[in-house]
PDB file of N, CA and C in Angstrom:
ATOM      1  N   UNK A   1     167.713 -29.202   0.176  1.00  0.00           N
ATOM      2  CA  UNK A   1     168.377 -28.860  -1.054  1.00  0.00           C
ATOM      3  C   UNK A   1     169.720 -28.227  -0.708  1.00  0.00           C
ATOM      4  N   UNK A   2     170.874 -28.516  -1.462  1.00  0.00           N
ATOM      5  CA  UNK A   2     172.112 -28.148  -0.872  1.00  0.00           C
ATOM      6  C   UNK A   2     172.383 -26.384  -1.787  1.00  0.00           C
ATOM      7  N   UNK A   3     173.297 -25.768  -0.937  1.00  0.00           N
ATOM      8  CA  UNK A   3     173.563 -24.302  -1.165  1.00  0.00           C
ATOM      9  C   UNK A   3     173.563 -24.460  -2.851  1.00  0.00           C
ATOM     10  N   UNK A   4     173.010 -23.475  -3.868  1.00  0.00           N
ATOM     11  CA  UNK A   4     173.450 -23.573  -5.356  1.00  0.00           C
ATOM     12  C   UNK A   4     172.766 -24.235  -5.936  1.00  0.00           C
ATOM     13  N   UNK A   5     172.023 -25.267  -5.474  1.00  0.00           N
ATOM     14  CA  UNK A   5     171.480 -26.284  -6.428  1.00  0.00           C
ATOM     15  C   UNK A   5     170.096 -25.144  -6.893  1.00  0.00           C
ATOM     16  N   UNK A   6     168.986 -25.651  -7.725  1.00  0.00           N
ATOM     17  CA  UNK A   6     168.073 -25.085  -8.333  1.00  0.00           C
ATOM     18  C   UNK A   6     167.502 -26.410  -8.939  1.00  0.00           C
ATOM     19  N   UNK A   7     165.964 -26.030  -8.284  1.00  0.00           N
ATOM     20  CA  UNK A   7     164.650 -27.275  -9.088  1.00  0.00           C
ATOM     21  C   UNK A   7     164.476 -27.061 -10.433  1.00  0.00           C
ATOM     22  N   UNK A   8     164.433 -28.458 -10.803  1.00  0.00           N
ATOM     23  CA  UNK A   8     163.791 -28.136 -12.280  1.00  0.00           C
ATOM     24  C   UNK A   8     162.634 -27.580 -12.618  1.00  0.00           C
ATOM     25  N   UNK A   9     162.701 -26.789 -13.971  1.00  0.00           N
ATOM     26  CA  UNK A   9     161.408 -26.143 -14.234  1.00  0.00           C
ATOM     27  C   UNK A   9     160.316 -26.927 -14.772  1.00  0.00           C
ATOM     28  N   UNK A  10     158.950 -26.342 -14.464  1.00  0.00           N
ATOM     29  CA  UNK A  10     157.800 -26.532 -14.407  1.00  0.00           C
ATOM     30  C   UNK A  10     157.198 -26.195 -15.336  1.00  0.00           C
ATOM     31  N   UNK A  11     156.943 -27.328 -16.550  1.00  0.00           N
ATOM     32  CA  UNK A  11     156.010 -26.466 -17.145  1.00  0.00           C
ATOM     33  C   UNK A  11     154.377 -26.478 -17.222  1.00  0.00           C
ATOM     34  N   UNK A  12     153.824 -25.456 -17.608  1.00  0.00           N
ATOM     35  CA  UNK A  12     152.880 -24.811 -16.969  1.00  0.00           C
ATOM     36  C   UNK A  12     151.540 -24.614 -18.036  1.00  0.00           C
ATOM     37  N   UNK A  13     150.868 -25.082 -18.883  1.00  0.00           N
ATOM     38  CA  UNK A  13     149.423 -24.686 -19.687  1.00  0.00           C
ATOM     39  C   UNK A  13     148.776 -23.493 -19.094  1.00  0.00           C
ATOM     40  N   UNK A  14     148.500 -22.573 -19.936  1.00  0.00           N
ATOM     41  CA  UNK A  14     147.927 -21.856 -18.804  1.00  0.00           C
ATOM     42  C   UNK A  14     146.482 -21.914 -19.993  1.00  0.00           C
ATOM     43  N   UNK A  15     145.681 -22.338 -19.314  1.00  0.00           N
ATOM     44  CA  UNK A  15     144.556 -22.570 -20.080  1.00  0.00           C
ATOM     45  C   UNK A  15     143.440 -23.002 -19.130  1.00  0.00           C
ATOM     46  N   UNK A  16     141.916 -22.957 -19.773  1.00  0.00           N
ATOM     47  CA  UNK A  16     140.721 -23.266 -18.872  1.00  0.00           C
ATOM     48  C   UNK A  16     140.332 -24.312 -19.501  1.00  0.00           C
ATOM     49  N   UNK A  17     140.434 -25.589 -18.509  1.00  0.00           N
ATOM     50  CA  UNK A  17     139.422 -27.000 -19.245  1.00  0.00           C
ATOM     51  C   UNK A  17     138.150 -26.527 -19.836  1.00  0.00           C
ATOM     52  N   UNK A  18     138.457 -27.284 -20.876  1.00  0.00           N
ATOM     53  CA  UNK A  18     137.576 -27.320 -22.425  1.00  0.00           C
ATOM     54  C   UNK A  18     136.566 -28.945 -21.980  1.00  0.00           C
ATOM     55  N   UNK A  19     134.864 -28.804 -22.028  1.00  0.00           N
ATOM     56  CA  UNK A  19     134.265 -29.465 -22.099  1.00  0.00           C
ATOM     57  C   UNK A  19     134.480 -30.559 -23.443  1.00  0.00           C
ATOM     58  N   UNK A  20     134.387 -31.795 -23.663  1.00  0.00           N
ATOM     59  CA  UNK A  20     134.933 -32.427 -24.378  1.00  0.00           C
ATOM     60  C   UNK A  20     136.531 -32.666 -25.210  1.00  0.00           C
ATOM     61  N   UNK A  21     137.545 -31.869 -24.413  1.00  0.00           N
ATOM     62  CA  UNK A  21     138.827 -32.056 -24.931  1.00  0.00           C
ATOM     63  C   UNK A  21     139.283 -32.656 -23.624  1.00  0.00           C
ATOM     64  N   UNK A  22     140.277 -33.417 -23.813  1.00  0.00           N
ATOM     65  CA  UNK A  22     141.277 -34.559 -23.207  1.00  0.00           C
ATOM     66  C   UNK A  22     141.612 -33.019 -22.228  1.00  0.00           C
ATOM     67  N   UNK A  23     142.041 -33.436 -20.510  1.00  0.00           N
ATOM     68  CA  UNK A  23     142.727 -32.349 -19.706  1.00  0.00           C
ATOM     69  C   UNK A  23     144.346 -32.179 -20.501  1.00  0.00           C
ATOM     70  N   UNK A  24     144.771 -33.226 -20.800  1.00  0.00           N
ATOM     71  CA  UNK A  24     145.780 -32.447 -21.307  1.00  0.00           C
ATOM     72  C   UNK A  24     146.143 -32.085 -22.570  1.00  0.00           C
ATOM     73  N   UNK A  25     144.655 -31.887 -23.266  1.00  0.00           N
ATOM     74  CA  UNK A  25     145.115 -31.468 -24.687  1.00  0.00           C
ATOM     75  C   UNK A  25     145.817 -29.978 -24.996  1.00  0.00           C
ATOM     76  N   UNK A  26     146.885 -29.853 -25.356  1.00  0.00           N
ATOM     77  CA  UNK A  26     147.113 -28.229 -25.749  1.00  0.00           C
ATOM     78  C   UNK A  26     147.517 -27.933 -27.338  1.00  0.00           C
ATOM     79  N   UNK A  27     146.704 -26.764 -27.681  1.00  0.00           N
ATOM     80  CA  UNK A  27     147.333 -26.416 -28.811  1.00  0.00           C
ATOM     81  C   UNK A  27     147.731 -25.226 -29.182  1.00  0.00           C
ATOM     82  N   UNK A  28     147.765 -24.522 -30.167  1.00  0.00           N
ATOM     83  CA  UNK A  28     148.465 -23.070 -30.327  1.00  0.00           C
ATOM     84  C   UNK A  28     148.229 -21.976 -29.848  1.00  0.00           C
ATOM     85  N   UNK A  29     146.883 -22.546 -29.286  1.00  0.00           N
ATOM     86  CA  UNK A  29     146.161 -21.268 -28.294  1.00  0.00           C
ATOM     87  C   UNK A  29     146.494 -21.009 -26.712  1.00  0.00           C
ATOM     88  N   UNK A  30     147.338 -22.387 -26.566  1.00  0.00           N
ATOM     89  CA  UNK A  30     147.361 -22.227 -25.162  1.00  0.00           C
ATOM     90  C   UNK A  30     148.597 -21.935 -25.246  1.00  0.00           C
ATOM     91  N   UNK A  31     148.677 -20.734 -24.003  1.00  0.00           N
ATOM     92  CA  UNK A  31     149.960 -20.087 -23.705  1.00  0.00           C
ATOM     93  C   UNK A  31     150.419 -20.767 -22.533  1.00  0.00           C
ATOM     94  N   UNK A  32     152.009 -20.966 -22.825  1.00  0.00           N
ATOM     95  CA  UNK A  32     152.817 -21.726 -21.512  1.00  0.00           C
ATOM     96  C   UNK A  32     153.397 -20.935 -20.507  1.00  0.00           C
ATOM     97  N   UNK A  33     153.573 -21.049 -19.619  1.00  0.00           N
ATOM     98  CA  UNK A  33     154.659 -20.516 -18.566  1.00  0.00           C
ATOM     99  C   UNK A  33     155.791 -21.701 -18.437  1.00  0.00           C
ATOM    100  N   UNK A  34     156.672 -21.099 -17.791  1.00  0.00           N
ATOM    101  CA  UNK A  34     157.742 -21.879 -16.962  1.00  0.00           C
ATOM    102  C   UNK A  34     157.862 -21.568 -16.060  1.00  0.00           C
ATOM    103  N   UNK A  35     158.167 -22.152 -14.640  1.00  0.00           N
ATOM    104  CA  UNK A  35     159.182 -21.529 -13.576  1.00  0.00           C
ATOM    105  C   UNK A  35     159.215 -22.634 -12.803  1.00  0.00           C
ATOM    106  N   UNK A  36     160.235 -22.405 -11.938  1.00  0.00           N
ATOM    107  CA  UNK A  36     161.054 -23.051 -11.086  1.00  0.00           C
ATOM    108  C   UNK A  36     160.542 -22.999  -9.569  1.00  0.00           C
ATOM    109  N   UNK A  37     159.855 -23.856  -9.160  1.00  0.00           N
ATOM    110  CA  UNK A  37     159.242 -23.850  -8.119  1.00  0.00           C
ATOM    111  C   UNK A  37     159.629 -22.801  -6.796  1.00  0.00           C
ATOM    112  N   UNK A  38     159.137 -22.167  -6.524  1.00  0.00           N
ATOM    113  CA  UNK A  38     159.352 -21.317  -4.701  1.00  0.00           C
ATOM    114  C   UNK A  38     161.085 -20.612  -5.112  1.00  0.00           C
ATOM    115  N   UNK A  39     161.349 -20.259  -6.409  1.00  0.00           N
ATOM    116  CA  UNK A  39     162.655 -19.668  -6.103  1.00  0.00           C
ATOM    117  C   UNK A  39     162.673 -18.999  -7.699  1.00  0.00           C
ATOM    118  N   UNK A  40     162.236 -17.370  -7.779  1.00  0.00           N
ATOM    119  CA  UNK A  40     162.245 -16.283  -8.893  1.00  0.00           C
ATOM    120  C   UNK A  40     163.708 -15.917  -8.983  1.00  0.00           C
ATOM    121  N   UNK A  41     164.526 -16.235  -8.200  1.00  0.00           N
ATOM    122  CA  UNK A  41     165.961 -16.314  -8.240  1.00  0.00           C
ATOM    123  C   UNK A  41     167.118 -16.788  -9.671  1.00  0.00           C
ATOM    124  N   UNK A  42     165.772 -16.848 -10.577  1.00  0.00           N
ATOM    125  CA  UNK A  42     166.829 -18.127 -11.724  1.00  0.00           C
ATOM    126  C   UNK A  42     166.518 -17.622 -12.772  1.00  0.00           C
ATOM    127  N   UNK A  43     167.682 -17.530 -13.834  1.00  0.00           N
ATOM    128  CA  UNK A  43     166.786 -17.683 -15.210  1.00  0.00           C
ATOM    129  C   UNK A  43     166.880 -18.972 -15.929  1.00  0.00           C
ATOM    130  N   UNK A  44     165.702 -19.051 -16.495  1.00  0.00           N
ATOM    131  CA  UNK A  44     165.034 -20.317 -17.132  1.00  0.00           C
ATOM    132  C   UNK A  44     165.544 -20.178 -18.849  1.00  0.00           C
ATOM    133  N   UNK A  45     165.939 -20.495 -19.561  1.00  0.00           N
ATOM    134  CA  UNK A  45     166.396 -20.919 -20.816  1.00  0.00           C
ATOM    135  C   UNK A  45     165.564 -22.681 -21.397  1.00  0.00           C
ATOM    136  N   UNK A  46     165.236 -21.954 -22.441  1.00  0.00           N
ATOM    137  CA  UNK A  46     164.474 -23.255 -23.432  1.00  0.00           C
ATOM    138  C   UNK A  46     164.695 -23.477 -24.369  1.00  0.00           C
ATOM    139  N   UNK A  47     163.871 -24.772 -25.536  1.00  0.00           N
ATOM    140  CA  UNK A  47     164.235 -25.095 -26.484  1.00  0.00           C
ATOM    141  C   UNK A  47     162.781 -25.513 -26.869  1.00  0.00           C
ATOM    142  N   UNK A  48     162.251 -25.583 -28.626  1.00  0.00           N
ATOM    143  CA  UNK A  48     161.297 -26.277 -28.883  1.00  0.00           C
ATOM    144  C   UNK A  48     161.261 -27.038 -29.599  1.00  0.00           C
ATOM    145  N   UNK A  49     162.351 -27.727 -29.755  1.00  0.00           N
ATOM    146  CA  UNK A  49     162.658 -28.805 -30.611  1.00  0.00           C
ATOM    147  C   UNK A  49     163.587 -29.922 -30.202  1.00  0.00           C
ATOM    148  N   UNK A  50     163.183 -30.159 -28.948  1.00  0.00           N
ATOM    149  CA  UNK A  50     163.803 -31.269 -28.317  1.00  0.00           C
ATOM    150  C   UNK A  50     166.132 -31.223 -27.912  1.00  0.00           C
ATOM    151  N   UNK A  51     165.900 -29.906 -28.418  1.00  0.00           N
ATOM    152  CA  UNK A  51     167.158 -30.029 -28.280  1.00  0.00           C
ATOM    153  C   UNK A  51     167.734 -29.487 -26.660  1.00  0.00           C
ATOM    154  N   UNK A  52     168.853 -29.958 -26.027  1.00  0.00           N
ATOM    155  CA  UNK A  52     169.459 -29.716 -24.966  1.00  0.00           C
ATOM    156  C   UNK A  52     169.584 -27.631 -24.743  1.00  0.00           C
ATOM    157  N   UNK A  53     168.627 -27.007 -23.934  1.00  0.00           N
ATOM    158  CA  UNK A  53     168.823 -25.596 -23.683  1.00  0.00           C
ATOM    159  C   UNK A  53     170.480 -25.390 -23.332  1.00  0.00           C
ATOM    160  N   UNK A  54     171.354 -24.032 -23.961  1.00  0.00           N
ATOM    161  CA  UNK A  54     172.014 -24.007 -23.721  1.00  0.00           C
ATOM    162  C   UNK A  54     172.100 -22.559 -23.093  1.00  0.00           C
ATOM    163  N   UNK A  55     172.615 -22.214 -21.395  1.00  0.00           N
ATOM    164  CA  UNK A  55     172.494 -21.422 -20.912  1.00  0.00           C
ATOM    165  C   UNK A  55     173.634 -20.209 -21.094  1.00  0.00           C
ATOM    166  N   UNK A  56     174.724 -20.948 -21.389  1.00  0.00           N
ATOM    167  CA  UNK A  56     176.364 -20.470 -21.855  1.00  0.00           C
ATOM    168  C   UNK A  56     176.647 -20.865 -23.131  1.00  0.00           C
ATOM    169  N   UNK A  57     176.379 -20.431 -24.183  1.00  0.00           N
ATOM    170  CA  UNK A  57     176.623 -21.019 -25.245  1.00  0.00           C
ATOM    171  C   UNK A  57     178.211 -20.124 -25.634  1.00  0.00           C
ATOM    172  N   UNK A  58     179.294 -21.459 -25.942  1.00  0.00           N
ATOM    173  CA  UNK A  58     180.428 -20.765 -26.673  1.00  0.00           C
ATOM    174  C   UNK A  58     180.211 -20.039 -27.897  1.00  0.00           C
ATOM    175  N   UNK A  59     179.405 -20.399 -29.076  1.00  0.00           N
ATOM    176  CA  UNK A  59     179.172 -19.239 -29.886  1.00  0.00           C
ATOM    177  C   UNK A  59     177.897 -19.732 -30.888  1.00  0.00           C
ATOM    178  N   UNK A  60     177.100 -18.432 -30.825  1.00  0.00           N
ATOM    179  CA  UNK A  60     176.080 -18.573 -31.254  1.00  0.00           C
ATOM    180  C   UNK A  60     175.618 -18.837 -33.023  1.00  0.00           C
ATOM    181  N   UNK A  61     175.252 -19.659 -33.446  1.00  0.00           N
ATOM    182  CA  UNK A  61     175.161 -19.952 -34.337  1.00  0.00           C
ATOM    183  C   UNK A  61     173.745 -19.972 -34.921  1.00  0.00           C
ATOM    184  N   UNK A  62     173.602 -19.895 -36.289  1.00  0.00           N
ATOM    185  CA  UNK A  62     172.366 -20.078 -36.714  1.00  0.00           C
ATOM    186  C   UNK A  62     171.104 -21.071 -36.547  1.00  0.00           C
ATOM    187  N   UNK A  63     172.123 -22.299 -35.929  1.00  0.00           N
ATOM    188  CA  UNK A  63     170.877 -23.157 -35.489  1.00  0.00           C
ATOM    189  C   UNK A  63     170.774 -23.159 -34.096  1.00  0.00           C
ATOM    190  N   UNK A  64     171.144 -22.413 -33.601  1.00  0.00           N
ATOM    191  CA  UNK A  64     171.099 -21.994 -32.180  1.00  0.00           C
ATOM    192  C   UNK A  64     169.852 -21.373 -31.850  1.00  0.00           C
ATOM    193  N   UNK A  65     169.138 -22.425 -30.884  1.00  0.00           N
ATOM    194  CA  UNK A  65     167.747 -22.204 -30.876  1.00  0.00           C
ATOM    195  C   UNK A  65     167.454 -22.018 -29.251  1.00  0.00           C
ATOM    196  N   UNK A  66     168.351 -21.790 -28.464  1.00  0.00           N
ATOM    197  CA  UNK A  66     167.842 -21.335 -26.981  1.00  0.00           C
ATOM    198  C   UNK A  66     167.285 -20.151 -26.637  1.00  0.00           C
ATOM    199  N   UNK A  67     165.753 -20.029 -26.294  1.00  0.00           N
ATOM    200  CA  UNK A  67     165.041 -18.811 -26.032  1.00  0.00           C
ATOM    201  C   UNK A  67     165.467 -19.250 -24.133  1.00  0.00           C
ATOM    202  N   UNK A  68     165.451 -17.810 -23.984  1.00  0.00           N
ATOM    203  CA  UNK A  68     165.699 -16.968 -22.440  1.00  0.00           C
ATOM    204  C   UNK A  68     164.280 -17.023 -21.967  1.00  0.00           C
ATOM    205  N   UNK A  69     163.585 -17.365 -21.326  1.00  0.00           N
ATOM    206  CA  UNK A  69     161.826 -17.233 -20.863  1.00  0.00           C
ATOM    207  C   UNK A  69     161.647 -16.216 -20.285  1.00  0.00           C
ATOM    208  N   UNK A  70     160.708 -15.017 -20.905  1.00  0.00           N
ATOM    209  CA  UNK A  70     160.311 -13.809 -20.307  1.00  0.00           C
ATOM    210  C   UNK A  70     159.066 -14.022 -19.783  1.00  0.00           C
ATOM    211  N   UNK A  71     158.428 -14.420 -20.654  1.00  0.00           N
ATOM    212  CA  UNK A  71     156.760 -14.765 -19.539  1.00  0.00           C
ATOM    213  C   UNK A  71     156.064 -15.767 -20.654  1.00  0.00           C
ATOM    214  N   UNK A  72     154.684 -16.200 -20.734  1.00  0.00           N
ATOM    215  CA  UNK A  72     154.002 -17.103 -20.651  1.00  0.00           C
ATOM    216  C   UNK A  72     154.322 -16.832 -22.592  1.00  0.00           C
ATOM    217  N   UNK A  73     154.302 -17.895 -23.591  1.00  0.00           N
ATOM    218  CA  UNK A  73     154.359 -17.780 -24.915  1.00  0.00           C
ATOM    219  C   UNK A  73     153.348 -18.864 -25.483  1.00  0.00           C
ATOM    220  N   UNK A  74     153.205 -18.753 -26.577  1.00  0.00           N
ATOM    221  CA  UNK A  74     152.686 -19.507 -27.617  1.00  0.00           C
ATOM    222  C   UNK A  74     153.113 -20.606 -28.060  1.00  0.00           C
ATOM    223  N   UNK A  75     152.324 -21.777 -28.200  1.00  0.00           N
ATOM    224  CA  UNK A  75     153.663 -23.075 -29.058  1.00  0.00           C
ATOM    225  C   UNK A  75     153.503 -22.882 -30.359  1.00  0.00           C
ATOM    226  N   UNK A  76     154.187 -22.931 -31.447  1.00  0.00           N
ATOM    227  CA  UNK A  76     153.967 -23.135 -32.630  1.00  0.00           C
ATOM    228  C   UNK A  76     152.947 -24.376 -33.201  1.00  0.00           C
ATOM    229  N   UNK A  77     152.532 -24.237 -34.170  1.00  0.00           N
ATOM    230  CA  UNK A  77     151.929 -25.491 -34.786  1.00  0.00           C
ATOM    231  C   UNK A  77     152.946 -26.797 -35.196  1.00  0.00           C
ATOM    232  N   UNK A  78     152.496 -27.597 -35.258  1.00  0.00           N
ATOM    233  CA  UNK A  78     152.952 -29.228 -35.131  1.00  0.00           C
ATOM    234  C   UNK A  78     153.196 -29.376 -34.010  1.00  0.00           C
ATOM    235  N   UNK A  79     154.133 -30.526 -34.405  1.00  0.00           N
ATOM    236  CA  UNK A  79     154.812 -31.061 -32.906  1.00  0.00           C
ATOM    237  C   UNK A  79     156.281 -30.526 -31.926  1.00  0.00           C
ATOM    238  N   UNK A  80     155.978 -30.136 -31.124  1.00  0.00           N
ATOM    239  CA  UNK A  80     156.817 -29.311 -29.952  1.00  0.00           C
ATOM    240  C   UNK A  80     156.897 -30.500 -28.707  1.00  0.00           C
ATOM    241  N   UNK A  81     158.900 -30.411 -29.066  1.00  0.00           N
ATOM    242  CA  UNK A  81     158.941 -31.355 -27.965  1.00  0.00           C
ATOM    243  C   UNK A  81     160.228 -29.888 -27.239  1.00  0.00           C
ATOM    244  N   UNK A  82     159.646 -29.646 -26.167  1.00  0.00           N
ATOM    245  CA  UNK A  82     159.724 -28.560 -25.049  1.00  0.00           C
ATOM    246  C   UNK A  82     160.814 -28.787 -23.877  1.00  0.00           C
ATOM    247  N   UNK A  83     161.956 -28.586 -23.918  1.00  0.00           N
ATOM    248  CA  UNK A  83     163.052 -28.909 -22.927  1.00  0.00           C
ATOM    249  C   UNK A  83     163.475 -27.213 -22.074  1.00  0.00           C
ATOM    250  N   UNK A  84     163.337 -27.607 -20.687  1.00  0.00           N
ATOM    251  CA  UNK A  84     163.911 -26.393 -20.086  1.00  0.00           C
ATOM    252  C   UNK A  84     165.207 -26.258 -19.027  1.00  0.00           C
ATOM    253  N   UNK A  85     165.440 -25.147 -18.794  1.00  0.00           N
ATOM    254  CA  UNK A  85     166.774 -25.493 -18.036  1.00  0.00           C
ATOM    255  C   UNK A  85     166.785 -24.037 -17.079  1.00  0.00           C
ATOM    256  N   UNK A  86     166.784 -24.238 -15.390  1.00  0.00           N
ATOM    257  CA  UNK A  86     166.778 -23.148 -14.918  1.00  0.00           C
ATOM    258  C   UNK A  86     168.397 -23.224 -14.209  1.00  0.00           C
ATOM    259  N   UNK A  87     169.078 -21.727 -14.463  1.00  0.00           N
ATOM    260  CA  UNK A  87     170.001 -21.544 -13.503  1.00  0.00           C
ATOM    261  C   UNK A  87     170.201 -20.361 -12.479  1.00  0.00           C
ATOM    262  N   UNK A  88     170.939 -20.885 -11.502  1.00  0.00           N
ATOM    263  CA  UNK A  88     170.585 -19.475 -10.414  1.00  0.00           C
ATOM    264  C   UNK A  88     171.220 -18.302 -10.711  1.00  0.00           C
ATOM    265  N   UNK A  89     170.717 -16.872 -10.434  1.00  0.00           N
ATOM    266  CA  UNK A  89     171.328 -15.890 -10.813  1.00  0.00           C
ATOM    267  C   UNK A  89     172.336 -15.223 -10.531  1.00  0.00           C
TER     268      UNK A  89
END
């Protein structure tokens, strides 16, 4: 990996297989993590609505939906399409 670069993040179910549910079923109960493989060096920035995370945003606006990842969260109900973005610190 060259000097600066940073792996993409990982995301993470943190949950115990459920006898009769699909392995990758998740729903509001299961809490996620993120991180960036072998390097706590980064912060991770997300989105739950499919939109592009923005780590530098020129100015923040009301539909400005990039959460900062502090630790493992909740998904909302429906459908969550989950985009992440780690940069080095």
């Amino acid at each position: 990996m060259t000097a600066g670069s940073v792996l993409v993040p990982m995301v993470i179910p943190m949950r115990v297989p459920q006898l009769g549910k699909p392995k990758a079923s998740i729903d509001t109960n299961t809490k996620i993590a993120l991180c960036s493989s072998g390097n706590s060096e980064v912060d991770i920035f997300y989105t739950l609505n499919g939109t592009k995370p923005e780590a530098f945003p020129l100015k923040r606006t009301p539909e400005f939906c990039t959460f900062t990842y502090k630790g493992p969260f909740p998904l909302p109900a429906g459908k969550v399409t989950l985009k992440a973005l780690a940069v080095s610190k």
